[in-house]
PDB file of N, CA and C in Angstrom:
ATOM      1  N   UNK A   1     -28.850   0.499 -10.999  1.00  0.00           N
ATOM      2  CA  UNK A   1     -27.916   1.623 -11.012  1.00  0.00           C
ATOM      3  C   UNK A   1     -27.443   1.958  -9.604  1.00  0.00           C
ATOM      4  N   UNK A   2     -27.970   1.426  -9.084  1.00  0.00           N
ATOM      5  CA  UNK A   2     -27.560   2.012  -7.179  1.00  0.00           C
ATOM      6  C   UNK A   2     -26.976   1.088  -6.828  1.00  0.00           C
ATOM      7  N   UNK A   3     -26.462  -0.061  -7.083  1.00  0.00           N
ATOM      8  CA  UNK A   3     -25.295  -1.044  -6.909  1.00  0.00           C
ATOM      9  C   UNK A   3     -24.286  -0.166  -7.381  1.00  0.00           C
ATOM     10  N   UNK A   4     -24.766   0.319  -8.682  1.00  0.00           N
ATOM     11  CA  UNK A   4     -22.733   0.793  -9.290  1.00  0.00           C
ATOM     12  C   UNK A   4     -22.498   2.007  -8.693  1.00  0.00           C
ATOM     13  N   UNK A   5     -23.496   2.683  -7.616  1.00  0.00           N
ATOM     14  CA  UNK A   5     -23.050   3.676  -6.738  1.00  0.00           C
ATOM     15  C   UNK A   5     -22.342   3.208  -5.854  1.00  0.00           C
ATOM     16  N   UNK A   6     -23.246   2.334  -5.224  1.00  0.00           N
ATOM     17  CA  UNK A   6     -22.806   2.067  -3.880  1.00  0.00           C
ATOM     18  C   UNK A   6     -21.303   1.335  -3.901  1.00  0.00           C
ATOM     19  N   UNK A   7     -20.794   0.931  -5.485  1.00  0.00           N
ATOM     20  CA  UNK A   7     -19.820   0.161  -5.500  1.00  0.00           C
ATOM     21  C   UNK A   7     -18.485   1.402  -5.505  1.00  0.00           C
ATOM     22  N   UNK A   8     -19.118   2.622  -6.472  1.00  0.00           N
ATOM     23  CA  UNK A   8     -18.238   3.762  -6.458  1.00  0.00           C
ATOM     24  C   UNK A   8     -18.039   4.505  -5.209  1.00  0.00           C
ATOM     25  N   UNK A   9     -18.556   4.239  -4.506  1.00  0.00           N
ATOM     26  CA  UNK A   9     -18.738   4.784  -3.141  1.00  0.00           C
ATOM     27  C   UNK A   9     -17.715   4.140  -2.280  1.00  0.00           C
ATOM     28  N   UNK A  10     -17.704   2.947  -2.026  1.00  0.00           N
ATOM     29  CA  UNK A  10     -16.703   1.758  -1.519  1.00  0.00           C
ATOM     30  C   UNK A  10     -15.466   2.307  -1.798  1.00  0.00           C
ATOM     31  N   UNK A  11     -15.572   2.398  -3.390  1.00  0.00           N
ATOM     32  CA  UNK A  11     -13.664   2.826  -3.777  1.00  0.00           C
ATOM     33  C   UNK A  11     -13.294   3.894  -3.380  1.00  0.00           C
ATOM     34  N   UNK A  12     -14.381   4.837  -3.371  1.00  0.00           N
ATOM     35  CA  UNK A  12     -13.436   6.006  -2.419  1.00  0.00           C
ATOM     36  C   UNK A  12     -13.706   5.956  -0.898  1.00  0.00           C
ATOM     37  N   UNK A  13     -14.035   5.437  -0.426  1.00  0.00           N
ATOM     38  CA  UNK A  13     -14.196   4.974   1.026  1.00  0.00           C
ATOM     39  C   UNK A  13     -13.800   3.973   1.438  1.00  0.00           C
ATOM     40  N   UNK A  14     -12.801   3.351   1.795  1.00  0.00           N
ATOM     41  CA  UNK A  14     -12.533   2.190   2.536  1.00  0.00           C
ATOM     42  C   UNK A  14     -13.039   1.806   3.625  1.00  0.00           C
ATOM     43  N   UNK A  15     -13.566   3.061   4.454  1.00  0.00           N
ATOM     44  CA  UNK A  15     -14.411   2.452   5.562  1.00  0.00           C
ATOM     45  C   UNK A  15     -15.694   1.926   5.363  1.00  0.00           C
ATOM     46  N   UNK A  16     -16.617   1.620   4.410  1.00  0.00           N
ATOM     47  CA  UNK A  16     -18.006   1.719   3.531  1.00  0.00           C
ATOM     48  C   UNK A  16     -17.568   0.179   2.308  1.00  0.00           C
ATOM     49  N   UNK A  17     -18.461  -0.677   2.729  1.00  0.00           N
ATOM     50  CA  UNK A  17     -18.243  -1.688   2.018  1.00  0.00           C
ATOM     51  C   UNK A  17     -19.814  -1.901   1.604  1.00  0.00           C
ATOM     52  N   UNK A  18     -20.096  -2.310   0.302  1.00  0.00           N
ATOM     53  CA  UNK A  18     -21.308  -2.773  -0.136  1.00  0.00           C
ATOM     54  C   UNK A  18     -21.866  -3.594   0.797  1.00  0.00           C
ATOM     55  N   UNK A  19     -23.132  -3.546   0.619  1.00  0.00           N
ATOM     56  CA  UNK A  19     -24.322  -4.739   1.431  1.00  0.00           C
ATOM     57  C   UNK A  19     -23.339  -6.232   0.463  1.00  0.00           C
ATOM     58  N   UNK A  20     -22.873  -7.010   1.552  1.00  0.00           N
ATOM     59  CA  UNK A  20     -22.411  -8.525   1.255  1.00  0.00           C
ATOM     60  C   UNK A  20     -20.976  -8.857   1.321  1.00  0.00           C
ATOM     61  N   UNK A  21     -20.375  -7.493   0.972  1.00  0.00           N
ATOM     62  CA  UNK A  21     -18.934  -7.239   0.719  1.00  0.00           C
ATOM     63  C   UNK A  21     -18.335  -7.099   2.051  1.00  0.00           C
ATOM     64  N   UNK A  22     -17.202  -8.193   2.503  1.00  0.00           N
ATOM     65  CA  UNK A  22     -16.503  -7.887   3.871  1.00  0.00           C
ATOM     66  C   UNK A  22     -15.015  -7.350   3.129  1.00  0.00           C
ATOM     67  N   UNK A  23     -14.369  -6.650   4.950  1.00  0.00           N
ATOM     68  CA  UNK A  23     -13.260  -6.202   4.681  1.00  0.00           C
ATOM     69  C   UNK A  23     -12.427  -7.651   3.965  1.00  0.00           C
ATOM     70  N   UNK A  24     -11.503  -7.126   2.977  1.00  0.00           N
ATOM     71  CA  UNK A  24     -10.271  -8.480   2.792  1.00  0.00           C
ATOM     72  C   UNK A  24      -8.505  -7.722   3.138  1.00  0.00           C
ATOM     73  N   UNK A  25      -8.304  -8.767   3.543  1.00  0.00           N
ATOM     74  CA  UNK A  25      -6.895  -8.191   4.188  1.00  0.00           C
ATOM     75  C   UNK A  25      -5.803  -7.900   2.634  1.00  0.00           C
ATOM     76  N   UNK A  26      -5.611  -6.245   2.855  1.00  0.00           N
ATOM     77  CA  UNK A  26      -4.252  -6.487   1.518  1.00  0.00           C
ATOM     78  C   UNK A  26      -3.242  -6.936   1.419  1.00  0.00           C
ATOM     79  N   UNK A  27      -2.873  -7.448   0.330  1.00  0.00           N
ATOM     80  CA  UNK A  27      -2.004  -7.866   0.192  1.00  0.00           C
ATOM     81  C   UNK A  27      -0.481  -6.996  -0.690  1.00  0.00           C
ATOM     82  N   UNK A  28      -1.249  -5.790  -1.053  1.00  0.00           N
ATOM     83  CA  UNK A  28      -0.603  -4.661  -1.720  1.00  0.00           C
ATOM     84  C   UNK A  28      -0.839  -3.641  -1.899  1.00  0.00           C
ATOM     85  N   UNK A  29      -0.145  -2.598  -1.717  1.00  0.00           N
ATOM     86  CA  UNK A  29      -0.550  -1.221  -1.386  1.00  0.00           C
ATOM     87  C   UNK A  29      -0.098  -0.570  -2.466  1.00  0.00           C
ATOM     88  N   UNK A  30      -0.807   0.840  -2.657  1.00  0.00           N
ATOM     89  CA  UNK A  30      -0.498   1.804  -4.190  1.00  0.00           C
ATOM     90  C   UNK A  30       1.135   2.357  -3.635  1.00  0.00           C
ATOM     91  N   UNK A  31       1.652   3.076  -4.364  1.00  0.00           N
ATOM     92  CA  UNK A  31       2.717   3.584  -3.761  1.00  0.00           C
ATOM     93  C   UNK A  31       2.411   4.610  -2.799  1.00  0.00           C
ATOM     94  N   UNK A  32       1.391   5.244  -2.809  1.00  0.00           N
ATOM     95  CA  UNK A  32       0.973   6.299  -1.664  1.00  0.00           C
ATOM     96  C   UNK A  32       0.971   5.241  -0.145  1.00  0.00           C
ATOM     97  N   UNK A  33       0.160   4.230  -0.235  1.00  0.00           N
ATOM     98  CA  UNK A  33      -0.172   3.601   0.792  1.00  0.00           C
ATOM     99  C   UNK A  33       1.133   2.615   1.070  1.00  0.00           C
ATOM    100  N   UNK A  34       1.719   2.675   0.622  1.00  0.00           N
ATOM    101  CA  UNK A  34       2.974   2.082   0.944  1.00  0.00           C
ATOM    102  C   UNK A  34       4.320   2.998   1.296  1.00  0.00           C
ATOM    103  N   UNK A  35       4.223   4.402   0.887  1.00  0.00           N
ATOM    104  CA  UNK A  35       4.967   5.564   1.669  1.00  0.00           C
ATOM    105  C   UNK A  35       4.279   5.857   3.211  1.00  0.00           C
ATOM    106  N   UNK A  36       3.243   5.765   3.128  1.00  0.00           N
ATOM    107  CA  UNK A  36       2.318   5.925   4.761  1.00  0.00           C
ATOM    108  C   UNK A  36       2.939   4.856   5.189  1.00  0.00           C
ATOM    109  N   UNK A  37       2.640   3.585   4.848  1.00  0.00           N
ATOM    110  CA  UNK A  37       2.971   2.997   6.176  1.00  0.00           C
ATOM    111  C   UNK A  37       4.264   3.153   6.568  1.00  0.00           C
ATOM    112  N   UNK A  38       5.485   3.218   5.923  1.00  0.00           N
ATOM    113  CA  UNK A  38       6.672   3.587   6.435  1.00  0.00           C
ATOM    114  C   UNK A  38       7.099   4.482   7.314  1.00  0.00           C
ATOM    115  N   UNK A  39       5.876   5.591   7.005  1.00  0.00           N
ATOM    116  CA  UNK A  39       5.933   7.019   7.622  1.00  0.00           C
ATOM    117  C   UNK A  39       6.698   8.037   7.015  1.00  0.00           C
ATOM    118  N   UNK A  40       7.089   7.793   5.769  1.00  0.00           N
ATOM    119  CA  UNK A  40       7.961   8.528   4.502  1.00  0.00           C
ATOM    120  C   UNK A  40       7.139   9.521   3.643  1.00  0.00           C
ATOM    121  N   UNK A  41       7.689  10.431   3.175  1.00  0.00           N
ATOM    122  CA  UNK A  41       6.917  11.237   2.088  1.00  0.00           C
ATOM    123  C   UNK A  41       7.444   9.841   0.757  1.00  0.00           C
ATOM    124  N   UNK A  42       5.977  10.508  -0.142  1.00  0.00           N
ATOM    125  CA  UNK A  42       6.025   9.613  -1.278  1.00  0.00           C
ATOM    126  C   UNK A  42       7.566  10.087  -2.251  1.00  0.00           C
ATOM    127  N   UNK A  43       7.855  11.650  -1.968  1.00  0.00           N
ATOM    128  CA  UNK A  43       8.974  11.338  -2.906  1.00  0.00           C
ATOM    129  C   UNK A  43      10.436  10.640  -2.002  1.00  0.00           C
ATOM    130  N   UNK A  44      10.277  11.260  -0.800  1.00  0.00           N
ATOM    131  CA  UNK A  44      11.206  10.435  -0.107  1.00  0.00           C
ATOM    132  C   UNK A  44      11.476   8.416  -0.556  1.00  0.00           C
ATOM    133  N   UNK A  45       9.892   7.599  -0.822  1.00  0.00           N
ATOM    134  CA  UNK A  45       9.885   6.461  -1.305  1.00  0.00           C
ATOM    135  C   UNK A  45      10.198   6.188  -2.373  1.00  0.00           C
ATOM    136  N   UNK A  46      10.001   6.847  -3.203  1.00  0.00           N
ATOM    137  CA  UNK A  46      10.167   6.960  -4.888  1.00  0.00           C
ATOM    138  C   UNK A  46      11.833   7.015  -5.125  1.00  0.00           C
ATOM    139  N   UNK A  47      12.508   8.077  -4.336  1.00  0.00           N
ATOM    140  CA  UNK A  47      13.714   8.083  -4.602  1.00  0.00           C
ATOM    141  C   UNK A  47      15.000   7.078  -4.088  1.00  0.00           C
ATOM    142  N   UNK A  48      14.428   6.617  -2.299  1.00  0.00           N
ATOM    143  CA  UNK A  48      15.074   6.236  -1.527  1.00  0.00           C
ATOM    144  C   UNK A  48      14.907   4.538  -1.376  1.00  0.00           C
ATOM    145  N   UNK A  49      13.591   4.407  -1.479  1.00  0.00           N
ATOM    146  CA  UNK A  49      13.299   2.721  -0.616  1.00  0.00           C
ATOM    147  C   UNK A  49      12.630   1.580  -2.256  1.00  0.00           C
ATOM    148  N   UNK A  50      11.747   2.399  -3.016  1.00  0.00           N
ATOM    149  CA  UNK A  50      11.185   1.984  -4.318  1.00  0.00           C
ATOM    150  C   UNK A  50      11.859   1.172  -5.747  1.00  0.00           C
ATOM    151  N   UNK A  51      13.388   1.805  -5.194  1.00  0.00           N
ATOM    152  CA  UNK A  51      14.190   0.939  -6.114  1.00  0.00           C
ATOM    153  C   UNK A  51      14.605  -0.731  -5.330  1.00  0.00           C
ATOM    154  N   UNK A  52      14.424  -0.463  -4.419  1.00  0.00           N
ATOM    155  CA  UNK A  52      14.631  -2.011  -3.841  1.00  0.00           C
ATOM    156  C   UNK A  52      13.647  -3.043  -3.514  1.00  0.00           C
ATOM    157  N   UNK A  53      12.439  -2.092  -3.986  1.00  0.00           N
ATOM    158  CA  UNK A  53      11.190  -3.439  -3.668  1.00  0.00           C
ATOM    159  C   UNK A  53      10.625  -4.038  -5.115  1.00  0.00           C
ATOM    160  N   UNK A  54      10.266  -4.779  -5.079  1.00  0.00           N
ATOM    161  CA  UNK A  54       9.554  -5.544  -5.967  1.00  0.00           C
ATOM    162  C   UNK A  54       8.034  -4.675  -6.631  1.00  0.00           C
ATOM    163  N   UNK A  55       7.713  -4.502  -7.606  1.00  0.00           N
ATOM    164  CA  UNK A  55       6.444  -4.113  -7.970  1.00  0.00           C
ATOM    165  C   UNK A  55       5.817  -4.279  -8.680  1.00  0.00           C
ATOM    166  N   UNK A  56       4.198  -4.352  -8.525  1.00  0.00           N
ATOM    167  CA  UNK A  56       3.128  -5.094  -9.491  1.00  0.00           C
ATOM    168  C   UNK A  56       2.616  -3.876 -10.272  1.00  0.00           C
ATOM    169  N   UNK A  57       2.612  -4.119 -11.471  1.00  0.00           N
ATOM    170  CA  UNK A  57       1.821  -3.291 -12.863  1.00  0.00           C
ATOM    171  C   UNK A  57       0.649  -4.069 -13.304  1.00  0.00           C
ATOM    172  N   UNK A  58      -0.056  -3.015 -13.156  1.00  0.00           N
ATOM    173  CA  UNK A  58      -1.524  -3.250 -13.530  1.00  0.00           C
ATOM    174  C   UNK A  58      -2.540  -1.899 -14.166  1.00  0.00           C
ATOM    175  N   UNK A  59      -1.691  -2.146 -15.313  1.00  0.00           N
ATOM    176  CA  UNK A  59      -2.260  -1.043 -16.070  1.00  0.00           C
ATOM    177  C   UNK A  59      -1.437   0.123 -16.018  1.00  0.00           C
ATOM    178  N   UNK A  60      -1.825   0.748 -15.193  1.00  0.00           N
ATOM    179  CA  UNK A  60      -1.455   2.385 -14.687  1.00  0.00           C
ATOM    180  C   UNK A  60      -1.198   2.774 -13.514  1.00  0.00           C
ATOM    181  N   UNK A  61      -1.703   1.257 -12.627  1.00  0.00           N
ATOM    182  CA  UNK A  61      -1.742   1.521 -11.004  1.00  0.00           C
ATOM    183  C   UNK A  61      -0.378   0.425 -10.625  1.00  0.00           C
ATOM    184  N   UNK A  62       0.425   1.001 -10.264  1.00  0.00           N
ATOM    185  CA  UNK A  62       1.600   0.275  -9.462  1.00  0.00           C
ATOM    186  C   UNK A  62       1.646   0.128  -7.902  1.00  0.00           C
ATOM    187  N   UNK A  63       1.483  -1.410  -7.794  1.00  0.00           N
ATOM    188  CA  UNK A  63       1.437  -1.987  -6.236  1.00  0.00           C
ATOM    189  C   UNK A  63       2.239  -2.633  -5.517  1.00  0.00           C
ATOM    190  N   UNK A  64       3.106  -2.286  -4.375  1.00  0.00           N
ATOM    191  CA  UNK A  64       4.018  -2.847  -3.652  1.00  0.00           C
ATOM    192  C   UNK A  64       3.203  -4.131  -2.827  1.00  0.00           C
ATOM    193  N   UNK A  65       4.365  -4.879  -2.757  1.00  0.00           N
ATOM    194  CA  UNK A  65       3.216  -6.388  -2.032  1.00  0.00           C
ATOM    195  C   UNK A  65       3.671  -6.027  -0.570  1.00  0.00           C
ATOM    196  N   UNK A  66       2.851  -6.023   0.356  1.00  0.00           N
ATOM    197  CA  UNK A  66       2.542  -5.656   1.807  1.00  0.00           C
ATOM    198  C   UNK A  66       4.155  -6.576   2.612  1.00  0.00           C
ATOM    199  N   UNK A  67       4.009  -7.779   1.782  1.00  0.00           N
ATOM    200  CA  UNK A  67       5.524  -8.514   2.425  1.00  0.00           C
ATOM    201  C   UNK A  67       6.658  -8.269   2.374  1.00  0.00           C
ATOM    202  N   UNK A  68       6.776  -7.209   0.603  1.00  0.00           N
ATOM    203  CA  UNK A  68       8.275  -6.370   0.644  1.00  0.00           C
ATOM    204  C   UNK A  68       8.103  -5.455   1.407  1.00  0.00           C
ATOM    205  N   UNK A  69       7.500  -4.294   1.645  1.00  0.00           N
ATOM    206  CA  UNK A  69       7.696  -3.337   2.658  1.00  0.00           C
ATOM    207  C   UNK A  69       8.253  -4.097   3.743  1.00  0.00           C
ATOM    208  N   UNK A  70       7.235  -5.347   4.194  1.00  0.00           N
ATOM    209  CA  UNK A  70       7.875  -5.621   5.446  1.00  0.00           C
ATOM    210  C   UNK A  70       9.457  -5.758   5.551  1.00  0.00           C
ATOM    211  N   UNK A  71       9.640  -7.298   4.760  1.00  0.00           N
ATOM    212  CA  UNK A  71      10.863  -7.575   4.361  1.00  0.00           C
ATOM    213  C   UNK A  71      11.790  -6.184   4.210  1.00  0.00           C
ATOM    214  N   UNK A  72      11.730  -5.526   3.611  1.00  0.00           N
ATOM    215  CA  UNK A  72      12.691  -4.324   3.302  1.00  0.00           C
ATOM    216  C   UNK A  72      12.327  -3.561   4.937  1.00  0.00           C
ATOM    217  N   UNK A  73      11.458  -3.227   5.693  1.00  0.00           N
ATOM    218  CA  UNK A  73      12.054  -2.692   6.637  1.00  0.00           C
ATOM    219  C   UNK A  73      12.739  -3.521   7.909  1.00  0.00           C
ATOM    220  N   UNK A  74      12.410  -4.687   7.774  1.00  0.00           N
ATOM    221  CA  UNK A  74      13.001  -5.540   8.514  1.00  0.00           C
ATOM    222  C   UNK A  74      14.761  -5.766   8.311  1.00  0.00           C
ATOM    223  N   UNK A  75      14.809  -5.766   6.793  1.00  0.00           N
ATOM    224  CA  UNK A  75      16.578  -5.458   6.017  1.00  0.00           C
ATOM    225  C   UNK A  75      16.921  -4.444   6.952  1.00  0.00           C
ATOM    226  N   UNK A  76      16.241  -3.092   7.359  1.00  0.00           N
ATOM    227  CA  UNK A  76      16.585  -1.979   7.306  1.00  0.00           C
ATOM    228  C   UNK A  76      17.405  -1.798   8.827  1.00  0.00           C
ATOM    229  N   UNK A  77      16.096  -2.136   9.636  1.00  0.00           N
ATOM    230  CA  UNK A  77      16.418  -2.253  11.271  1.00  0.00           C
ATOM    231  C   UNK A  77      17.182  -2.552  11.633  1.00  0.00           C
ATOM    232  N   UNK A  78      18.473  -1.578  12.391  1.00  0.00           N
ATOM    233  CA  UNK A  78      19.304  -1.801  13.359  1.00  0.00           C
ATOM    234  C   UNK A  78      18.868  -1.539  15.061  1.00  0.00           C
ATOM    235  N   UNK A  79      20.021  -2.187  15.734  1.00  0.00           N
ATOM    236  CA  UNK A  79      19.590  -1.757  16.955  1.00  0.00           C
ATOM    237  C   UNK A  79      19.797  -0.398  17.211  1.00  0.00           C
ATOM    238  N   UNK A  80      19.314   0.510  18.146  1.00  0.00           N
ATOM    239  CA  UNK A  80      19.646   1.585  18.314  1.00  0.00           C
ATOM    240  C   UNK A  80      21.377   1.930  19.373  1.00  0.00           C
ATOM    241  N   UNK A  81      21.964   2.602  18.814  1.00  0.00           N
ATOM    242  CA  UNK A  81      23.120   2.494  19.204  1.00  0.00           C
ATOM    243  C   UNK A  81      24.220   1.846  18.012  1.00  0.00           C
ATOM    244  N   UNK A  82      23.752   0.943  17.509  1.00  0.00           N
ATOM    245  CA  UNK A  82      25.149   0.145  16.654  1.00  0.00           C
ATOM    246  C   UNK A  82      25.061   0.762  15.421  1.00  0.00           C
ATOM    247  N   UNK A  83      24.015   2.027  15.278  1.00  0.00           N
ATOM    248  CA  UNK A  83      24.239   2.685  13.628  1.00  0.00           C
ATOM    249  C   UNK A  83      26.090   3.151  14.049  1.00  0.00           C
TER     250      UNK A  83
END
């Protein structure tokens, strides 16, 4: 029973990984964690940037893949001055 703690523990902690368990690099973020990295409020993403990315369903939890954010802010970037 103290494995399926320590495993519930992990999920709400990202810094806290089980005895054996290393970090793995993501490859997709929830929509919360994919409004952070932009630096956007989530409804700001939802309304503005979310219709143009690609997204994974899994169940109930919807995940942007770490390469569209990129890709889409890379679309996005102008130089400063030529807006």
């Amino acid at each position: 029973m103290s494995d399926r703690r320590s495993i519930d523990r992990a999920r709400r902690n990202h810094d806290h990984y089980p005895t054996g368990l290393q970090p793995v690099p993501r490859t997709a973020l929830t929509l919360e964690e994919a409004a952070a990295s932009l630096g956007v409020s989530l409804s700001h993403f939802r309304r503005h940037i979310l219709p143009e990315l690609r997204v994974i369903y899994s169940g109930n939890v919807r995940l942007v893949p770490v390469a569209d954010l990129a890709h889409w802010a890379d679309k996005q970037a102008r130089l400063a001055g030529a807006a």
